[in-house]
Protein backbone atom coordinates (compact mmCIF):
# COMPACT_ATOMS: atom_id res chain seq x y z
CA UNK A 1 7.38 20.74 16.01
CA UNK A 2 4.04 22.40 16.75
CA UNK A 3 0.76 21.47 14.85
CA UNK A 4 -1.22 24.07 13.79
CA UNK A 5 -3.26 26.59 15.33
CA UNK A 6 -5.63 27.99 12.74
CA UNK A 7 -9.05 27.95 12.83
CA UNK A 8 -10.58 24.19 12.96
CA UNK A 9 -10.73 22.68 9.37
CA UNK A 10 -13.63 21.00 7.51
CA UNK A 11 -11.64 17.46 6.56
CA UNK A 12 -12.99 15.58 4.09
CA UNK A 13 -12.07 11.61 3.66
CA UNK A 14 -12.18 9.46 -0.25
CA UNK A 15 -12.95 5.78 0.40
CA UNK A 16 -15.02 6.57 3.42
CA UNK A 17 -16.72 3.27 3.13
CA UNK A 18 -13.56 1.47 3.18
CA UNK A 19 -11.66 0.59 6.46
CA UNK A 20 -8.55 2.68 6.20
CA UNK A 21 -11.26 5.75 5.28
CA UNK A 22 -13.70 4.59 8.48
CA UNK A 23 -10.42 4.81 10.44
CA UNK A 24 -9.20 7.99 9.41
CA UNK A 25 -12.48 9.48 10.57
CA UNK A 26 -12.28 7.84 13.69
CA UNK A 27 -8.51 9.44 13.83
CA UNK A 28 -10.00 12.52 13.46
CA UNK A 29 -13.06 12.31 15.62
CA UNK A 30 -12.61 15.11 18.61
CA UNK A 31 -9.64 16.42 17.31
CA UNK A 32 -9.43 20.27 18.46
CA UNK A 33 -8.43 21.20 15.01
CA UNK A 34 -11.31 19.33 13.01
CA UNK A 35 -14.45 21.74 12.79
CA UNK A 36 -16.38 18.86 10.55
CA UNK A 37 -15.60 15.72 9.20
CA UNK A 38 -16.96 14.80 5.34
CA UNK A 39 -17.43 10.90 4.32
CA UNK A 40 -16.90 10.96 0.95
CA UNK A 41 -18.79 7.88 -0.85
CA UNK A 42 -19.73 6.46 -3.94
CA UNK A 43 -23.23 6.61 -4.89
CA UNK A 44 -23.07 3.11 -5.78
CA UNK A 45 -21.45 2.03 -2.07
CA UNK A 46 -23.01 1.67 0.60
CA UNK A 47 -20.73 3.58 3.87
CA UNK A 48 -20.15 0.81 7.05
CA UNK A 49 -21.38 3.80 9.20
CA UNK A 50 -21.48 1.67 12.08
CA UNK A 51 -17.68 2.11 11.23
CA UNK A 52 -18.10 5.89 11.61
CA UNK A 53 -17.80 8.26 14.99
CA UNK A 54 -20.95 10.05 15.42
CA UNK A 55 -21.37 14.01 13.59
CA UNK A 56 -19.59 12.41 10.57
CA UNK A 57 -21.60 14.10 7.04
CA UNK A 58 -21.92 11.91 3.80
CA UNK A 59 -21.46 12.87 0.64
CA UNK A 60 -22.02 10.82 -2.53
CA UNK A 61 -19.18 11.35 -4.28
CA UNK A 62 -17.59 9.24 -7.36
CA UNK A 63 -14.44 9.47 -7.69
CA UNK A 64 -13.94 9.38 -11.66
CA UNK A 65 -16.82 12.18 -12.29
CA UNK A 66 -15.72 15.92 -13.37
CA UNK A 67 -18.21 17.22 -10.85
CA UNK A 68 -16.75 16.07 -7.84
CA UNK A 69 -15.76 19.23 -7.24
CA UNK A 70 -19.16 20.34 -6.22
CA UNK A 71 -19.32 17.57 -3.64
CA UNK A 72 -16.04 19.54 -1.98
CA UNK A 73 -17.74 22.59 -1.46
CA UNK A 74 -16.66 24.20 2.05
CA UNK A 75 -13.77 21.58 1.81
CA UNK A 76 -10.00 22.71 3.68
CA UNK A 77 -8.08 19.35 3.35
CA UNK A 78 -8.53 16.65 1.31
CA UNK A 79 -7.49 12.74 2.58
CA UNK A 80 -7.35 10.20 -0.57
CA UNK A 81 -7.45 7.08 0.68
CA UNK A 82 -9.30 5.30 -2.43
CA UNK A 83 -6.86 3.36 -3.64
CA UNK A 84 -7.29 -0.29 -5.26
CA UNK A 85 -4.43 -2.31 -4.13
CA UNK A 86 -5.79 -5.75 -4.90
CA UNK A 87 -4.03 -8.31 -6.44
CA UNK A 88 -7.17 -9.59 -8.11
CA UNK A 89 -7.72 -6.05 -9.88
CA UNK A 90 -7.49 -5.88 -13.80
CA UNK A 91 -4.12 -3.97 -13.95
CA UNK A 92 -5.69 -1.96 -16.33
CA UNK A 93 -8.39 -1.04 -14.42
CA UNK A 94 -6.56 -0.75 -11.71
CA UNK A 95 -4.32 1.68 -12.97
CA UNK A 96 -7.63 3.39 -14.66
CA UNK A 97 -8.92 3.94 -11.15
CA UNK A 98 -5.82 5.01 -8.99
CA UNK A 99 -3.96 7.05 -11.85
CA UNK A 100 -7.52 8.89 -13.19
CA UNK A 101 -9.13 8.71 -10.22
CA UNK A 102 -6.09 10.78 -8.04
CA UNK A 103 -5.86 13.36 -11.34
CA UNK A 104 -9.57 14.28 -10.57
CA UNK A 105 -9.13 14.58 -7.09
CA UNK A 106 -6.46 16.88 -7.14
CA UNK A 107 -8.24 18.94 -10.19
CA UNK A 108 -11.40 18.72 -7.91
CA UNK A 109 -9.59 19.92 -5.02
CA UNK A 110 -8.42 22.93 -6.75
CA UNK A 111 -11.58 24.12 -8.13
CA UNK A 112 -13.22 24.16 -5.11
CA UNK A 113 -10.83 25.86 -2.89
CA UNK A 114 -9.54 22.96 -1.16
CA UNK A 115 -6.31 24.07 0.31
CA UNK A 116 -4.73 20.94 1.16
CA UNK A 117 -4.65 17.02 -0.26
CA UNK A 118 -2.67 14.37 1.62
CA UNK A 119 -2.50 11.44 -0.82
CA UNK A 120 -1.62 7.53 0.03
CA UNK A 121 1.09 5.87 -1.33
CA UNK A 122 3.94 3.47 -0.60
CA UNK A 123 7.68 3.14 0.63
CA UNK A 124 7.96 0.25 -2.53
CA UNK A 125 8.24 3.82 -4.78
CA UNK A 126 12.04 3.57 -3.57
CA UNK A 127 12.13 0.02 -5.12
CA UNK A 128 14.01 -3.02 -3.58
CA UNK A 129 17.46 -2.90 -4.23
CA UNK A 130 20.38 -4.91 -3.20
CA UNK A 131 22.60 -1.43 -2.29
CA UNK A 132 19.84 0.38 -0.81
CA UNK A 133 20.59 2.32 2.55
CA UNK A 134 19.26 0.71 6.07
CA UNK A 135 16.55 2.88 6.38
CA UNK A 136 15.89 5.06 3.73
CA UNK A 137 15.23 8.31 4.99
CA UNK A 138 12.05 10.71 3.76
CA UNK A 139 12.14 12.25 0.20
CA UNK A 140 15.28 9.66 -0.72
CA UNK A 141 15.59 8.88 -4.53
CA UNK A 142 12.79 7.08 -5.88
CA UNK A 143 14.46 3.94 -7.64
CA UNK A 144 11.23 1.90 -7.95
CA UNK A 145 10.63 0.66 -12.09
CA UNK A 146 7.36 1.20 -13.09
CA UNK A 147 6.56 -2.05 -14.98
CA UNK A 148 2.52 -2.05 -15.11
CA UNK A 149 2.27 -3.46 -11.64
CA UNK A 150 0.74 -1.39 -8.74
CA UNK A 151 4.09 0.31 -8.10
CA UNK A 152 3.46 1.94 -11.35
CA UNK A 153 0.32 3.38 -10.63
CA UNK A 154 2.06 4.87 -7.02
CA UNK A 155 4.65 6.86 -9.19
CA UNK A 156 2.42 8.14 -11.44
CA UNK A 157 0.65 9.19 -8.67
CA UNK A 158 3.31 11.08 -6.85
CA UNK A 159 4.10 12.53 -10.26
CA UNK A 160 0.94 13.96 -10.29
CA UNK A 161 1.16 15.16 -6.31
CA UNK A 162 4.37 16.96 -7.09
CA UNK A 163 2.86 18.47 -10.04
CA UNK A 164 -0.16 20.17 -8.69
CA UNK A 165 1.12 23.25 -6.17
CA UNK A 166 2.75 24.23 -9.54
CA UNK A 167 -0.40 23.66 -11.94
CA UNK A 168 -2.47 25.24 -9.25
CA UNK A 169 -0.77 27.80 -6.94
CA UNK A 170 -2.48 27.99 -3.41
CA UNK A 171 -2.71 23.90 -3.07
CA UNK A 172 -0.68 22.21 -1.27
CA UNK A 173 -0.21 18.15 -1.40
CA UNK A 174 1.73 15.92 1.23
CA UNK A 175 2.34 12.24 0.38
CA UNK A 176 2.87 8.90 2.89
CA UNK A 177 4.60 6.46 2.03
CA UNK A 178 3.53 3.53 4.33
CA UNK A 179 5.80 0.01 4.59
CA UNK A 180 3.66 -3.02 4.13
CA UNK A 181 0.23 -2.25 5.16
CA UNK A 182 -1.44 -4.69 7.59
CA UNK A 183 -4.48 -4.91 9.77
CA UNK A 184 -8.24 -5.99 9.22
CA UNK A 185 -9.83 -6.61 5.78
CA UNK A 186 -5.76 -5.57 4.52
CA UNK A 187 -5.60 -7.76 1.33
CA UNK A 188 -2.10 -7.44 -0.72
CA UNK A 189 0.89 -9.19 -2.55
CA UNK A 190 2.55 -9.03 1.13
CA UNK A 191 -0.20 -10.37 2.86
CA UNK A 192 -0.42 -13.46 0.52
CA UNK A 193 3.04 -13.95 0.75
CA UNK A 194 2.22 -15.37 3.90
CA UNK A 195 -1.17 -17.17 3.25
CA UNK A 196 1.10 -20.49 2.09
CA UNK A 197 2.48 -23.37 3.78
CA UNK A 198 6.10 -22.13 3.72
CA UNK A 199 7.80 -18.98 2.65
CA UNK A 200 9.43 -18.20 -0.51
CA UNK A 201 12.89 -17.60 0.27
CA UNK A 202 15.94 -16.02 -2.19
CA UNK A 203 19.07 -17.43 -1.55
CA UNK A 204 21.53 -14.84 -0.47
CA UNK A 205 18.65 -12.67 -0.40
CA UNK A 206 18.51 -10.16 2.94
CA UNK A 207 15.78 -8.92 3.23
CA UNK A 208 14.40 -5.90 5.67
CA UNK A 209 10.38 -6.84 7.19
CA UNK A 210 8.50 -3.90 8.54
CA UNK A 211 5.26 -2.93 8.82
CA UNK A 212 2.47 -0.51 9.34
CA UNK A 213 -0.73 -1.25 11.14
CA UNK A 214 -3.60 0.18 9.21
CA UNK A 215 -4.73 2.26 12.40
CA UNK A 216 -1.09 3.81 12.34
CA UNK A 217 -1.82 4.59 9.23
CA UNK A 218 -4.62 6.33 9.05
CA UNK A 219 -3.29 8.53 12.50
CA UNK A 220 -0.90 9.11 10.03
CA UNK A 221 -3.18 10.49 7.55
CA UNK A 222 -5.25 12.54 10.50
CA UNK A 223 -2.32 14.05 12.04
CA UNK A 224 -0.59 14.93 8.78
CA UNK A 225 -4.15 16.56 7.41
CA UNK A 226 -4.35 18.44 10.94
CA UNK A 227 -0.68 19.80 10.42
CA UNK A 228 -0.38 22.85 7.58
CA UNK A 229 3.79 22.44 7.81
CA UNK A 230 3.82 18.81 6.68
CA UNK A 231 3.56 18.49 2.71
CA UNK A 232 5.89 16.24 0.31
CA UNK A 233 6.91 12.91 1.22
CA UNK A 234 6.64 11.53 4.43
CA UNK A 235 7.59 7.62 5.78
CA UNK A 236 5.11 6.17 7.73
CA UNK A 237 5.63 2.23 9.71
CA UNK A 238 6.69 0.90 13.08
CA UNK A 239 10.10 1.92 14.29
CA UNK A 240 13.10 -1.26 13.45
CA UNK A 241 12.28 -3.61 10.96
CA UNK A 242 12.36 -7.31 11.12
CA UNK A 243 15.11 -9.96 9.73
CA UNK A 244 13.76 -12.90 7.41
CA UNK A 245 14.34 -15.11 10.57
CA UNK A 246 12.72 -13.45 13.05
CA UNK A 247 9.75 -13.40 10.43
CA UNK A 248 9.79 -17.02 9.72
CA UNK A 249 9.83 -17.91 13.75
CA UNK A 250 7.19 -15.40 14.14
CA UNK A 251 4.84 -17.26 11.32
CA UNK A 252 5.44 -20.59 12.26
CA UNK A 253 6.07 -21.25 8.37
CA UNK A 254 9.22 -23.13 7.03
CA UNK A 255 11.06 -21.83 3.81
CA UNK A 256 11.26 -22.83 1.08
CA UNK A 257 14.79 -21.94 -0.59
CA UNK A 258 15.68 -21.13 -4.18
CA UNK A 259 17.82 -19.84 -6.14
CA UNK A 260 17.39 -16.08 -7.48
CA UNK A 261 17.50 -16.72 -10.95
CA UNK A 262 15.31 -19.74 -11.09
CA UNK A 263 12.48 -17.98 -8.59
CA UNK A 264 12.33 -14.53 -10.63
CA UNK A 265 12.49 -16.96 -14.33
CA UNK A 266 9.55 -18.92 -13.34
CA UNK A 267 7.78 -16.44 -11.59
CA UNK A 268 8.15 -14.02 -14.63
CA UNK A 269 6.83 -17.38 -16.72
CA UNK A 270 3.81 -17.67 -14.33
CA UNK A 271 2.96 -14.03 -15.12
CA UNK A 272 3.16 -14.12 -18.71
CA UNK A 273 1.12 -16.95 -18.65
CA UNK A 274 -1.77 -14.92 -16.55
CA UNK A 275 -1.35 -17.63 -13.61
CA UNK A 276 -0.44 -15.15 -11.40
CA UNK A 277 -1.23 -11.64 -10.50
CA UNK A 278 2.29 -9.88 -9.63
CA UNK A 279 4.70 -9.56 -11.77
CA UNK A 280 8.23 -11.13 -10.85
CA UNK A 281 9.67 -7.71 -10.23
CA UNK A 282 7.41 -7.88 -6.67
CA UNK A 283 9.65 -10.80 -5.74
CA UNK A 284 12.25 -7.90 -5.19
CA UNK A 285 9.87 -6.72 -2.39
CA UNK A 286 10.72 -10.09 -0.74
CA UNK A 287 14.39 -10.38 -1.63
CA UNK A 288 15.99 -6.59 -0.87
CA UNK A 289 15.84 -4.32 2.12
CA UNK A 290 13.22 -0.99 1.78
CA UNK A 291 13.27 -0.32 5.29
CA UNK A 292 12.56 3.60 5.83
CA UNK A 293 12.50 6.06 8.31
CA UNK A 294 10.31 8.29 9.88
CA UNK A 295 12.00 11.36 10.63
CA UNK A 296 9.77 14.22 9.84
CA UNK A 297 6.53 12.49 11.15
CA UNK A 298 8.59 11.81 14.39
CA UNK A 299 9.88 15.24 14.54
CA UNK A 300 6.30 16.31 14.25
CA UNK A 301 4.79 14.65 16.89
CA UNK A 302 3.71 11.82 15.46
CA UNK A 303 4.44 8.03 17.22
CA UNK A 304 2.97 4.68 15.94
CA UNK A 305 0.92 2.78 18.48
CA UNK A 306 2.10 -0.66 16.71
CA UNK A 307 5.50 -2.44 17.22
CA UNK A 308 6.59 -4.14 13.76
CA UNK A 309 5.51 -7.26 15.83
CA UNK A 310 2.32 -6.38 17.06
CA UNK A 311 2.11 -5.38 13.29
CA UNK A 312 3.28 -8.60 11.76
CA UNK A 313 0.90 -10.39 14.21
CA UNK A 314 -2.15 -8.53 12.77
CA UNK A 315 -1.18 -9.87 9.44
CA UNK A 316 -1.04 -13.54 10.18
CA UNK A 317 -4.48 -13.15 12.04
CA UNK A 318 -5.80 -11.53 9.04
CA UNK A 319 -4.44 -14.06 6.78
CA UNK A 320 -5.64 -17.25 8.55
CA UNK A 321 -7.49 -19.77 6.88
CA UNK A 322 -6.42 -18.05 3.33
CA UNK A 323 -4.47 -20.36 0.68
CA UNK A 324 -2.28 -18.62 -1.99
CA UNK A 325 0.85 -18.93 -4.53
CA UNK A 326 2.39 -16.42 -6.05
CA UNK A 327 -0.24 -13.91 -4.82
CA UNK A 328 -2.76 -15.76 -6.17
CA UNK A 329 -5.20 -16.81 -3.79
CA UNK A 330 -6.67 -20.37 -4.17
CA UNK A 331 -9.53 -22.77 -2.80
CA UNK A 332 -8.80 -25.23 -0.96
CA UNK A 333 -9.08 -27.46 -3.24
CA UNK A 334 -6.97 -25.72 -5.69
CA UNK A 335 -4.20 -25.13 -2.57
CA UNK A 336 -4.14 -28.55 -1.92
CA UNK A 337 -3.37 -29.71 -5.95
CA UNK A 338 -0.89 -27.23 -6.47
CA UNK A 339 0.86 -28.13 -2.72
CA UNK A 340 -0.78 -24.66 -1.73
CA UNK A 341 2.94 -22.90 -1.54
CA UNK A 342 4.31 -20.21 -3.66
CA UNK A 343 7.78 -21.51 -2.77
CA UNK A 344 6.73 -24.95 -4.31
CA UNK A 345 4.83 -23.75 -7.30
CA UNK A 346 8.41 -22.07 -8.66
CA UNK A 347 10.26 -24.94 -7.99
CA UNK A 348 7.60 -27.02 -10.15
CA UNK A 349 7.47 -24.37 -13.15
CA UNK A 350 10.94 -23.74 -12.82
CA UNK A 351 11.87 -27.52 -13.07
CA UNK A 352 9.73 -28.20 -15.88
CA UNK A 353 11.65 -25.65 -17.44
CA UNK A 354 14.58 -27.00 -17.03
CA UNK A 355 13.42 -30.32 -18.13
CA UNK A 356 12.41 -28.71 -21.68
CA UNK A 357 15.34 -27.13 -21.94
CA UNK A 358 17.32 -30.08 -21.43
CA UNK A 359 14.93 -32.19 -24.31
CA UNK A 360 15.87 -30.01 -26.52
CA UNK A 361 19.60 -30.23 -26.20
CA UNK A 362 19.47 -33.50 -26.20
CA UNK A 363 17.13 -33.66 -29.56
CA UNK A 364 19.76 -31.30 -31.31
């Protein structure tokens, strides 16, 4: 399929100070169809421009204030990268800044003429499930629960992508859905998953690993911006997908095995309890296959530069020397007391539960 040859675009970038923003503008840097490139910024950041190809123009932009529409002036297509995916976040807050902050960009965009937003999301919108397809192909069913996690805030914010062509005719909005996210400064439920000693592994669980280098992403995000036929949902991540034990020979890490039940009841107990960030729906993530496709960013033109394992690697380089359980990450001190593995921190909850449970019986 062609990409487009109208006139070169101004492209403007949210989260410009971040990496995946910084890469993006590299993605776009002497692109034929880019006339200008935009930084967007918060005035309270300060932009890695040592990040930044050279001609790039900053703006001081926030991304919750009504008049960010005057920082889009001369815009033609909007990237949204500003996301908070951090496990650490305040889900409230969190979901203050992604959900809020992506209904004022697209209200922004529209009142100053932009014609075009591409927003970020995530494959996880199609949930883990047992009985989902191997891959899931672009614009399949979304069968992801929100459940005040950060899959939550990625559905509301797709709601609000499909919802703005019809709230404001002339704007059109594309959405990529990435698999798990990797690369420098990359810092997410998936990547701790791998920051312990050994692996938390579902029995009978069979799981689908793939990945998506943060530079493949943002190409992604460039390509798609530079392309006026691409809109809706598109998959995004290296081609294949990896089996749990090609994953666990790749880490180095041993497993740590449990049963479903007794890994998603303690892990739910953890949560409630505010030990841990994720909530034990997550541990779907790491139990089902959401392997997708790529079809219509293939079709397009566009190819990944990262294998899943080149992908995968980038993870584990990014994650050395990092302790965590259950997605929370710990000192090491604190890795050390608690054995410093999310696998063994459910098997300790979940015993102790059992060994309540089996007091009381006893005592009745």
């Amino acid at each position: 399929m062609p990409g487009s040859r109208t006139r070169p675009k101004t492209v403007a970038v949210t989260g410009a100070a971040g990496r995946l923003g910084s890469a993006v503008l590299r993605e776009l840097a002497g692109r034929s169809g880019v006339r200008r490139s935009i930084g967007l910024v918060p005035r309270s950041s300060r932009a890695e421009r040592e990040l930044w190809p050279d001609g790039v123009v900053q703006r001081a932009a926030d991304l919750l204030d009504p008049s960010l529409a005057e920082r889009l002036a001369g815009v033609d297509v909007l990237v949204h990268t500003d996301l908070d995916t951090s496990p650490d976040t305040d889900p409230a807050e969190r979901t203050r800044y992604n959900v809020r902050g992506t209904e004022t960009v697209l209200t922004a965009a529209a009142a100053a003429g932009v014609h075009r937003v591409i927003l970020r999301s995530s494959a996880m919108v199609y949930g883990a499930l047992p009985d989902n397809p191997v891959p899931i192909h672009d614009g399949a069913q979304l069968r992801a629960v929100p459940d005040g996690s950060l899959v939550g805030d990625l559905l509301e914010i797709e709601r609000l992508g499909r919802r703005a062509p019809r709230a404001h005719p002339g704007l059109s909005v594309a959405v990529l859905r990435p698999a798990i996210v990797t690369g420098p400064g990359v810092d997410t439920v998936f990547t701790r998953h791998f920051e312990a000693p050994r692996l938390l592994v579902v029995k009978d669980a069979e799981p689908c690993w793939q990945f998506c280098h943060l530079e493949d992403l943002a190409g992604a995000l460039a390509h798609t911006a530079l392309h006026e036929e691409l809109d809706g949902p598109m998959n995004v991540a290296s081609p294949g997908w990896l089996g749990q034990e090609e994953v666990e020979a790749g880490s180095g890490l041993r497993r740590m095995e449990l049963p479903a039940g007794l890994a998603l009841g303690a892990a739910e107990r953890l949560h409630r309890l505010h030990l841990t960030p994720a909530p034990a729906t997550e541990l779907q993530y790491v139990m089902h296959p959401w392997a997708v496709a790529t079809d219509r960013l293939e079709e397009s033109g566009f190819t990944p530069r990262y294998s899943n394992v080149e992908a995968f690697q980038a993870l584990l380089d990014e994650v050395e020397g990092h302790h965590a359980a259950l997605a929370r990450r710990l000192g090491k001190k604190d890795a050390a007391a608690s054995l410093g593995a999310a696998g063994a921190t459910v098997a300790l909850v979940g015993t102790a539960a059992l060994v309540r449970r089996a007091r009381k019986k006893r005592r009745a």
